[in-house]
Protein backbone atom coordinates (compact mmCIF):
# COMPACT_ATOMS: atom_id res chain seq x y z
CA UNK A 1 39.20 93.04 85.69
CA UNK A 2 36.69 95.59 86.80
CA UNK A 3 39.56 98.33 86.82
CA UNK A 4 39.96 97.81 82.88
CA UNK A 5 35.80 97.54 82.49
CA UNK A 6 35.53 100.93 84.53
CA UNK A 7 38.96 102.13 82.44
CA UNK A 8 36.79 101.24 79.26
CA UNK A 9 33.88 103.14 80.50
CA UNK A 10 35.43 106.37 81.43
CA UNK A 11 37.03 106.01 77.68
CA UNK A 12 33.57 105.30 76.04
CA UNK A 13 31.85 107.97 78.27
CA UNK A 14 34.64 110.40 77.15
CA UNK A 15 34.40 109.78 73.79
CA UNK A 16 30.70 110.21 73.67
CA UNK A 17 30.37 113.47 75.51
CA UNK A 18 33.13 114.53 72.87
CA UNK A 19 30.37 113.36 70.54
CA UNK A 20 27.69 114.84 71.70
CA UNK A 21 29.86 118.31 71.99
CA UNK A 22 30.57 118.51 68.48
CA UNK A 23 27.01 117.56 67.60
CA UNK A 24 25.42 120.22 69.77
CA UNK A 25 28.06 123.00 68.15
CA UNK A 26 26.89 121.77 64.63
CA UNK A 27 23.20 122.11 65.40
CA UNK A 28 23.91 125.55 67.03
CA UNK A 29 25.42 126.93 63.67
CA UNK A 30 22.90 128.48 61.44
CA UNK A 31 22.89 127.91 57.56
CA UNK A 32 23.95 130.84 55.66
CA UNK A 33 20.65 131.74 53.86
CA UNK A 34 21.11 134.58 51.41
CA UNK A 35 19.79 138.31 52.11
CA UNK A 36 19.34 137.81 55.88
CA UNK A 37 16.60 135.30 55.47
CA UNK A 38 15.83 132.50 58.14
CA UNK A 39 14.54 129.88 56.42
CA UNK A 40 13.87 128.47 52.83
CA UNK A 41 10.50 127.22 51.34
CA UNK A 42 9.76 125.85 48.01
CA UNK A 43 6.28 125.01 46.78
CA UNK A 44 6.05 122.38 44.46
CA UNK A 45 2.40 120.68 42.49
CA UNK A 46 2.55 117.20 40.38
CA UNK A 47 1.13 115.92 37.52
CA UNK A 48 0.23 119.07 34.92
CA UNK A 49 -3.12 119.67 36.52
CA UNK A 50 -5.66 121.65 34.59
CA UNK A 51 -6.08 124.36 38.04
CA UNK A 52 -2.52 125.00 38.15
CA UNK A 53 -2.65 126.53 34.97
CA UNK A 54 -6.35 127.92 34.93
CA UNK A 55 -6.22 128.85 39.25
CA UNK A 56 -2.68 128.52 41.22
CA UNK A 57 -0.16 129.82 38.49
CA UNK A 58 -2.02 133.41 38.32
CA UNK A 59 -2.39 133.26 42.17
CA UNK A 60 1.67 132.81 42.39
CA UNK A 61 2.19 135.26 39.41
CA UNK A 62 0.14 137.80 41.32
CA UNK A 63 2.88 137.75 44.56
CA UNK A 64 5.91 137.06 42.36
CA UNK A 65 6.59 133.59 43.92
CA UNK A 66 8.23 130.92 41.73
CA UNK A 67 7.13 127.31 42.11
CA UNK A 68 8.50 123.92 41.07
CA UNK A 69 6.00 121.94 38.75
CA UNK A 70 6.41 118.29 38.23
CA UNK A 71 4.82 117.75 34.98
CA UNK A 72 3.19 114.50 33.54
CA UNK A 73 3.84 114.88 29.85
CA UNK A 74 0.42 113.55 28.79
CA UNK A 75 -1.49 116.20 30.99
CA UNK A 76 1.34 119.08 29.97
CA UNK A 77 0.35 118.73 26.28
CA UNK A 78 -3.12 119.64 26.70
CA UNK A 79 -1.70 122.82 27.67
CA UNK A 80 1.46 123.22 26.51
CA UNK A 81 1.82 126.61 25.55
CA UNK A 82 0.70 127.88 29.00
CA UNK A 83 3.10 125.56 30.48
CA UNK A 84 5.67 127.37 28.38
CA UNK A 85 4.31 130.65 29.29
CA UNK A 86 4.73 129.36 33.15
CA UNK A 87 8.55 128.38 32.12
CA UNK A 88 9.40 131.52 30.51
CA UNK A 89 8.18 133.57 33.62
CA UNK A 90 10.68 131.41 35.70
CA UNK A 91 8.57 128.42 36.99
CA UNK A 92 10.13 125.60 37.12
CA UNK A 93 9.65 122.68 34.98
CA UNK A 94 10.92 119.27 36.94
CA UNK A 95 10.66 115.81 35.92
CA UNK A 96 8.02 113.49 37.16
CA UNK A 97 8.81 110.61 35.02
CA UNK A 98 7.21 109.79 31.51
CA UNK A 99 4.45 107.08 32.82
CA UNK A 100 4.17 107.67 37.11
CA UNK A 101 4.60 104.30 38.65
CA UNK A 102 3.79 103.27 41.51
CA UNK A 103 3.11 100.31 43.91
CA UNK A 104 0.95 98.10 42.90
CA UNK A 105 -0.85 98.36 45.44
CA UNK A 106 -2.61 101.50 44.59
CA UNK A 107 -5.24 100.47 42.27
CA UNK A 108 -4.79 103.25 39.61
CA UNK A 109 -1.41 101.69 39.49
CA UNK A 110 -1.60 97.77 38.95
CA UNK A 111 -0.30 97.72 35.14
CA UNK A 112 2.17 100.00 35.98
CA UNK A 113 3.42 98.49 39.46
CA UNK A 114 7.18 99.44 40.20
CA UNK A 115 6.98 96.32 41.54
CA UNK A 116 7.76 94.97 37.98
CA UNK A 117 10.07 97.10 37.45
CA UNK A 118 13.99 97.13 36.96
CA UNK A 119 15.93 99.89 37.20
CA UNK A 120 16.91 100.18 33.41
CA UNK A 121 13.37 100.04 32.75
CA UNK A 122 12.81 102.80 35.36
CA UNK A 123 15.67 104.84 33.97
CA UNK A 124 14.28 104.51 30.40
CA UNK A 125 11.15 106.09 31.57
CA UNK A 126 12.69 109.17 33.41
CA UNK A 127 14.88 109.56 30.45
CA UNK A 128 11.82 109.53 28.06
CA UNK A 129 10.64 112.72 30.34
CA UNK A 130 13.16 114.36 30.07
CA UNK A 131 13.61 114.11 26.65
CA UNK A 132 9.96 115.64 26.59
CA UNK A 133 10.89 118.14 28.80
CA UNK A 134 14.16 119.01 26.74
CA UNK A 135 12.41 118.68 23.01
CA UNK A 136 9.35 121.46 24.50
CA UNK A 137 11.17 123.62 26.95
CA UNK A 138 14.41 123.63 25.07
CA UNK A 139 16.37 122.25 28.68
CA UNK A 140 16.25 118.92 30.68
CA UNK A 141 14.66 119.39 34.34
CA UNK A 142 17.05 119.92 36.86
CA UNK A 143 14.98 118.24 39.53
CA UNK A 144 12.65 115.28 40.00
CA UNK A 145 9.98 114.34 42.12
CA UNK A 146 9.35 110.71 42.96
CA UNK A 147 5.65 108.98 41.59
CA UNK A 148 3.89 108.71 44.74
CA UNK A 149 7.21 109.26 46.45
CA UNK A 150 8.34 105.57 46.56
CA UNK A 151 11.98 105.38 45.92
CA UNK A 152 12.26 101.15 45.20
CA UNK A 153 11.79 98.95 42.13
CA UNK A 154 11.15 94.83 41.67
CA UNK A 155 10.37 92.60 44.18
CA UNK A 156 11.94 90.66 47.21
CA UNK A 157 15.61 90.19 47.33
CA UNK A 158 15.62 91.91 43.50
CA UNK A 159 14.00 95.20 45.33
CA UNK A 160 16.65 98.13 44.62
CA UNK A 161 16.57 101.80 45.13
CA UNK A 162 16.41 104.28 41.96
CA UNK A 163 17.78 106.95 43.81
CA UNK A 164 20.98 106.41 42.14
CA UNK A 165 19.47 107.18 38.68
CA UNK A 166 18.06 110.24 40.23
CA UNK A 167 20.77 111.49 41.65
CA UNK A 168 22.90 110.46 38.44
CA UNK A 169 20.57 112.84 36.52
CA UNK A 170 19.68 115.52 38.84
CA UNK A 171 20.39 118.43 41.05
CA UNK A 172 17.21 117.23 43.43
CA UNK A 173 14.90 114.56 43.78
CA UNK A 174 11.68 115.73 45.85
CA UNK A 175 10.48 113.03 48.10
CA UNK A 176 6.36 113.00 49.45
CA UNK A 177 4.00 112.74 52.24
CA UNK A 178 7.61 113.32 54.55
CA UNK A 179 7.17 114.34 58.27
CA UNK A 180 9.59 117.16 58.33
CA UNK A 181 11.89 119.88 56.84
CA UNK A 182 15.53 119.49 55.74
CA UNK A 183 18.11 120.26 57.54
CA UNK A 184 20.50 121.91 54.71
CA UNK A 185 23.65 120.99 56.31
CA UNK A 186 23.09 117.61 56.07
CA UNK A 187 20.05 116.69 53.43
CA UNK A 188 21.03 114.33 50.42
CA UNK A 189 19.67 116.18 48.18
CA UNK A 190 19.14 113.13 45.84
CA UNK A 191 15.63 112.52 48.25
CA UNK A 192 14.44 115.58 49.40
CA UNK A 193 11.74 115.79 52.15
CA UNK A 194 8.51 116.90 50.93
CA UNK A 195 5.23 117.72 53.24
CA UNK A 196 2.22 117.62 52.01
CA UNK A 197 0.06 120.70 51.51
CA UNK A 198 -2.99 119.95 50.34
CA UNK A 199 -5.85 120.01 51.95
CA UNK A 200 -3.93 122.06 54.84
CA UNK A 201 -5.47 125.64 56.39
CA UNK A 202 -2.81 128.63 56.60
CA UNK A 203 -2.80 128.60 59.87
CA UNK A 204 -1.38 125.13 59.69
CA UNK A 205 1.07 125.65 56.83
CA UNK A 206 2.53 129.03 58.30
CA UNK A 207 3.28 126.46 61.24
CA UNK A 208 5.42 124.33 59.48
CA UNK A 209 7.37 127.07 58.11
CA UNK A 210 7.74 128.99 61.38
CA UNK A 211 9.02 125.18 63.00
CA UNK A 212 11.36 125.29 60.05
CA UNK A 213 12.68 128.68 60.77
CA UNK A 214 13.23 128.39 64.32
CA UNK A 215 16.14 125.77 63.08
CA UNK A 216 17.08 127.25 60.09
CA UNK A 217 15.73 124.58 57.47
CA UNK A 218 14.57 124.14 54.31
CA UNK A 219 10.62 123.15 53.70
CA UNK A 220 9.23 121.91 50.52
CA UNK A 221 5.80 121.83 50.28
CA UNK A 222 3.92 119.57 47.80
CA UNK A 223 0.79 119.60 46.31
CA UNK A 224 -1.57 118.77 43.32
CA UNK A 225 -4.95 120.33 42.39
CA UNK A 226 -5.50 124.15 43.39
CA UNK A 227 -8.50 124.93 43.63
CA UNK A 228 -11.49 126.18 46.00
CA UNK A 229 -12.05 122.65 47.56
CA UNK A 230 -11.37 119.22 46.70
CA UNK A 231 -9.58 115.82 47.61
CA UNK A 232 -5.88 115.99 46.52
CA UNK A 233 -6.39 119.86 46.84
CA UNK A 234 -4.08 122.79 47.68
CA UNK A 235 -6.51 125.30 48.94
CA UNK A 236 -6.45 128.73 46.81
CA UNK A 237 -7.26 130.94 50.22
CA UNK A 238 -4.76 128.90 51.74
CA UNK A 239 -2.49 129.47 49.20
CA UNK A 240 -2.93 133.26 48.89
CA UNK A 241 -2.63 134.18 52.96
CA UNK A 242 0.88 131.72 52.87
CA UNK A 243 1.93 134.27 49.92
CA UNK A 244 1.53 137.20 51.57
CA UNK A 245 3.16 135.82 54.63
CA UNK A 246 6.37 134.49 52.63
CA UNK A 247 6.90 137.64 50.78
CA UNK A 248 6.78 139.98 53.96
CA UNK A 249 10.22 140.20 54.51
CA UNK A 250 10.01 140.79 58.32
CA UNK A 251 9.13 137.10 58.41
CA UNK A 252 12.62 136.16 57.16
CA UNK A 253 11.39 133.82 54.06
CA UNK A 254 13.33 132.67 51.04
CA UNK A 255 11.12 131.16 48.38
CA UNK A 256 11.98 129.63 45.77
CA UNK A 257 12.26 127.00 43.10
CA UNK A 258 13.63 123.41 43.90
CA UNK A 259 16.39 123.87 41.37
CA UNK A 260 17.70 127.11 42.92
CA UNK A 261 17.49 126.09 46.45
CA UNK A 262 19.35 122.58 45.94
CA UNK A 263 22.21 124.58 44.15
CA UNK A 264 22.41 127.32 46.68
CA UNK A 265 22.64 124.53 49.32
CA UNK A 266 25.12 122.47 47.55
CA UNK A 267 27.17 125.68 47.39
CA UNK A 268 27.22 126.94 51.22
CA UNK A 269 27.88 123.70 53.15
């Protein structure tokens, strides 16, 4: 008896280290990033906010860095012909859904809770965006950012995942308020991590990135407002000094759009 236990532990211990091996060889292999590069970044702002349009899109323009903007259509219309200006320059123009549920919970969403959702009601409204999107930018987005980045509809044992409907519809769906990069060899890119960037000093975003590069990943950086100073805020001279670091290319930087990245990664691996 403790022959065969001991016999099943050498085979187990074997089997692991085998494992393990095989993991550590993966993990060792560097993605294939194009042009030499180290690392990817993407930045990416919600919701058709007035200071994208007025503040961070010339900021961007100005260093030649294209970003990923999930638009609410209500907020886009104010604006719409900068927002076409901003697609036509190679911006991209993602889907955020039509109405932006979220939990309940969240005050400024109680009569639109996912909660009472189902997921043909939640398909109906990220279909209605994109028919916005397709109808004013003459293409449906080819990447999605969750509403508060919850990923669940209904209640209780009737609780289900939308990813599905994302990733039925979509090169990418961008996750939020995420605690790390993606690892490209192995992200579903159907939920994306996303960290947040507002409110964050350069010295703290280049840190991200440069944790990111060390293992060859991809970070997405979310934000909202640009401006000066504010809650919800993606600071302009934090902004600016994480430009000018990206685009040196002794730093070893790819930036780019969502859509671009997702479909170079889907691609290489």
């Amino acid at each position: 008896m403790k022959l065969t236990t001991a016999l099943i532990f050498c085979c187990a211990l074997t089997a692991f280290s085998q494992y393990e091996n095989k993991g550590g060889n993966e993990q060792m292999e560097r993605f294939p990033w194009p042009d030499n590069t180290q690392c990817a970044v993407s930045l990416t702002f919600d919701d058709a906010r007035l200071s994208q349009i007025e503040k961070g899109m010339p900021l961007l323009d100005k260093y030649n860095i294209k970003a990923t903007f999930y638009i609410s259509p209500d907020n886009c219309l104010h604006y719409l012909d900068e927002w076409k200006k901003a697609a036509a320059s190679g911006h991209e123009i993602g889907n955020h859904t039509f109405t932006h549920p979220c939990t309940g919970n969240y005050a400024f969403s109680r009569n639109n809770a996912l909660e009472n959702y189902t997921p043909e009601r939640m398909a109906s409204d990220i279909d209605k965006a994109n028919e916005f999107i397709e109808e004013h930018f003459g293409q449906p987005a080819a990447s999605f950012a969750y509403p508060c980045g919850q990923k669940f509809v209904g209640r209780g044992e009737k609780c289900r995942s939308y990813v599905p409907l994302v990733a039925n519809r979509f090169k990418a769906g961008r996750s939020w308020l995420d605690e790390d990069s993606n690892d490209p060899w192995f992200c579903d890119t159907s939920r994306l991590l996303a960290m947040e960037a507002d409110g964050k000093s350069f010295q703290q975003l280049k840190e991200l990135i440069l944790a990111a590069r060390q293992e060859g990943r991809w970070i997405i950086f979310a934000g909202h407002e640009m401006q000066e100073s504010g809650a919800q805020t993606t600071l302009l001279a934090s902004l600016d000094s994480l430009c000018q670091f990206m685009k040196d290319p002794a730093n070893g930087i790819w930036v780019d759009t969502v859509e671009h990245i997702a479909t170079y990664v889907e691609n290489n691996r």
